[in-house]
Each structure stands twice: as structure tokens, then as C-alpha cells.
Protein backbone atom coordinates (compact mmCIF):
# COMPACT_ATOMS: atom_id res chain seq x y z
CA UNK A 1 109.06 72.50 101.82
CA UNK A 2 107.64 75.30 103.90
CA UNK A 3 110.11 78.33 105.35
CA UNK A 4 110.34 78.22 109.35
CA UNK A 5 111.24 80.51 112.13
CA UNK A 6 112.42 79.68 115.19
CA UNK A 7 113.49 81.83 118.60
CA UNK A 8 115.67 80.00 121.32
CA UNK A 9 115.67 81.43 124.68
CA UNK A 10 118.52 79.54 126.60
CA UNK A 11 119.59 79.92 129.64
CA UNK A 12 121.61 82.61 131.13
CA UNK A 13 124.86 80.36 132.13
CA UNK A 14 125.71 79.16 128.80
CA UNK A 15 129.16 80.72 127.35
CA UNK A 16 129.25 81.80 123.77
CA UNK A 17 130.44 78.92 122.48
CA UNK A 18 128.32 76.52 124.11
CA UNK A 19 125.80 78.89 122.32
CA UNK A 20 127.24 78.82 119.12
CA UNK A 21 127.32 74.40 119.60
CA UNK A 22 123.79 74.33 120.57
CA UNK A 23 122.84 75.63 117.47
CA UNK A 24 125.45 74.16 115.12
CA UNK A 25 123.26 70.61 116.33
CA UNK A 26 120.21 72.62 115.88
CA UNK A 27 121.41 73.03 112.22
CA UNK A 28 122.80 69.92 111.88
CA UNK A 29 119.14 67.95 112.39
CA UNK A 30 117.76 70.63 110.14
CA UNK A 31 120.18 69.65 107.06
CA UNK A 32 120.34 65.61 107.84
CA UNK A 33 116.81 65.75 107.44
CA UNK A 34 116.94 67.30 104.27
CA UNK A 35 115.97 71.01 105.61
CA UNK A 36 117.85 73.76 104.42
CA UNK A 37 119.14 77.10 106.62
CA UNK A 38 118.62 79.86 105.39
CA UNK A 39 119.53 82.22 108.47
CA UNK A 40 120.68 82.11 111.74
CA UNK A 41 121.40 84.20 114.30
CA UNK A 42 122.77 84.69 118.07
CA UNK A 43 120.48 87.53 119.45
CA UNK A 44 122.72 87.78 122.71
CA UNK A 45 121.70 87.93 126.68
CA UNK A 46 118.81 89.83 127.17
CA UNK A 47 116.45 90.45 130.21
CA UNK A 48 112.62 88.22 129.80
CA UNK A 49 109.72 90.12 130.90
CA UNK A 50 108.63 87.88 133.47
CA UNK A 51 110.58 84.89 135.36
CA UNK A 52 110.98 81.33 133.29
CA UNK A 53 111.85 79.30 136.24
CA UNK A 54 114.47 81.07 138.26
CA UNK A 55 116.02 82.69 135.24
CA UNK A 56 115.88 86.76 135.13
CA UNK A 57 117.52 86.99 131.76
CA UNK A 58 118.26 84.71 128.75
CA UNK A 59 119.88 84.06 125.74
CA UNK A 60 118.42 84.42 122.23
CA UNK A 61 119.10 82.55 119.06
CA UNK A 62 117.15 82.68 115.90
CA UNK A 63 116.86 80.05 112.92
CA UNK A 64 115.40 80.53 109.92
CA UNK A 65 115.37 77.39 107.50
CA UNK A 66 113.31 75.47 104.82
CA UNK A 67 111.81 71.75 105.83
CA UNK A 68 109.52 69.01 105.84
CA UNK A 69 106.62 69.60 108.45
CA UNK A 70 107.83 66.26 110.05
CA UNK A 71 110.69 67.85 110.80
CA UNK A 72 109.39 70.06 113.37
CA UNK A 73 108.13 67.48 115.92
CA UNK A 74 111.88 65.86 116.35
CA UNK A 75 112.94 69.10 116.56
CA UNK A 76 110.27 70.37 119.53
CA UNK A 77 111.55 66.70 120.90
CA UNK A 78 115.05 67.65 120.72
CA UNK A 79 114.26 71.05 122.29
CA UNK A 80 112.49 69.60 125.14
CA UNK A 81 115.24 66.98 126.22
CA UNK A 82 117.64 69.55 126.31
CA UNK A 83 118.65 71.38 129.35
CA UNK A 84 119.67 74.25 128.18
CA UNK A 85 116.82 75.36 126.57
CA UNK A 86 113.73 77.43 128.44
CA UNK A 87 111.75 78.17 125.82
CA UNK A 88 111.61 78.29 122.02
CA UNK A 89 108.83 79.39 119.27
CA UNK A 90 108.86 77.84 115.77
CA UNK A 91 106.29 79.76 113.68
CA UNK A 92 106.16 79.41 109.59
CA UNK A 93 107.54 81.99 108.15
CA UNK A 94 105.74 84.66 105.57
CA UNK A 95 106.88 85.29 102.66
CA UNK A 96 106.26 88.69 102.15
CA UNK A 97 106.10 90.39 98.95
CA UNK A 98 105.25 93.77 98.91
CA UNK A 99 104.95 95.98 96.12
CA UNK A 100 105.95 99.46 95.25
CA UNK A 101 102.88 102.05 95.91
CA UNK A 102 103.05 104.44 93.31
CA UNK A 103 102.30 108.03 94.63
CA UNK A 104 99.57 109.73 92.62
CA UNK A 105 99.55 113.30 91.84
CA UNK A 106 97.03 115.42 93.35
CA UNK A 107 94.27 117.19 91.62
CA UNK A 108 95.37 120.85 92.24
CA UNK A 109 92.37 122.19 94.49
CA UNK A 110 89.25 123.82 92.14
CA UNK A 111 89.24 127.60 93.11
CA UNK A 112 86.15 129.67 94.41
């Protein structure tokens, strides 16, 4: 299983809880497909950059979970037959590790 990321912009009309029920289902075709979430997160109504249809602003929800790569094309299906949504991202997630630089001491400066 491979770690996912994906970014929701809905549109502007939806209440908070119709927000919080669209992805609940998201979730809920992650984990019956044997996925796991890991993270998710209602960004709130923000302003795009440029128009998506007629929509000035949008709201932002972010999932972060662990699947199947077969998983991903229902989901982009389930994205695309819904209304609500105007655009979303999935990208796979990096696992970052990063390690600890250690400083070195510098060489005190030779005199002249």
C-alpha cells in the first residue's frame, strides 16, 4: 500500500456539515476498500485564484490515507459524479525522512 494525498475544492454553497458528510463517504470508500486514513482535514472557504465555473471561492478538504492503487480510479469516478465537487488533486505522498545536520565547528581563522 502506497500513502496518498488528496485536496477537495467544493463548492462555495455547501454548509459545514454537508462538508463534514462528503468526506465521511470519501472515507468510507477509502476503508471498505481496505485503505486506511491516516489524516483528514476541513481547510475551510477560501478565495481560488482564478474562476472554476462561476465559483469565486471554495471549500477545501484534505485526505491523507494508505491504499491500493486501484483504489484511486473509483475514487476520481466518485469525485467526478459528484456535484459538489470542482476540483480535487490526489498526489502520492512522500515520505520524508530527514536527518539531523550536525553543525561543525569552524577552524578558527590562521592569523597574518
Amino acid at each position: 500500500m502506497r500513502t496518498y494525498e488528496t485536496v477537495l475544492i467544493l463548492k462555495p454553497v455547501m454548509s459545514d456539515p454537508e462538508v463534514a458528510e462528503l468526506v465521511e463517504k470519501a472515507k468510507q470508500v477509502i476503508s471498505g476498500d481496505g485503505g486506511e486514513v491516516v489524516n483528514n482535514e476541513i481547510w475551510g472557504r477560501r478565495k481560488l485564484t482564478h474562476l472554476i465555473g462561476k465559483a469565486r471561492e471554495g471549500v477545501y478538504a484534505y485526505l491523507k490515507y494508505r491504499a491500493n492503487p486501484p483504489l484511486l480510479k473509483k475514487l476520481r469516478h466518485n469525485f467526478s459524479v459528484s456535484g459538489e465537487i470542482l476540483r480535487d488533486m490526489t498526489v502520492v505522498a512522500s515520505e520524508r525522512k530527514y536527518k539531523a545536520k550536525e553543525k561543525k565547528p569552524k577552524a578558527p581563522a590562521a592569523a597574518s
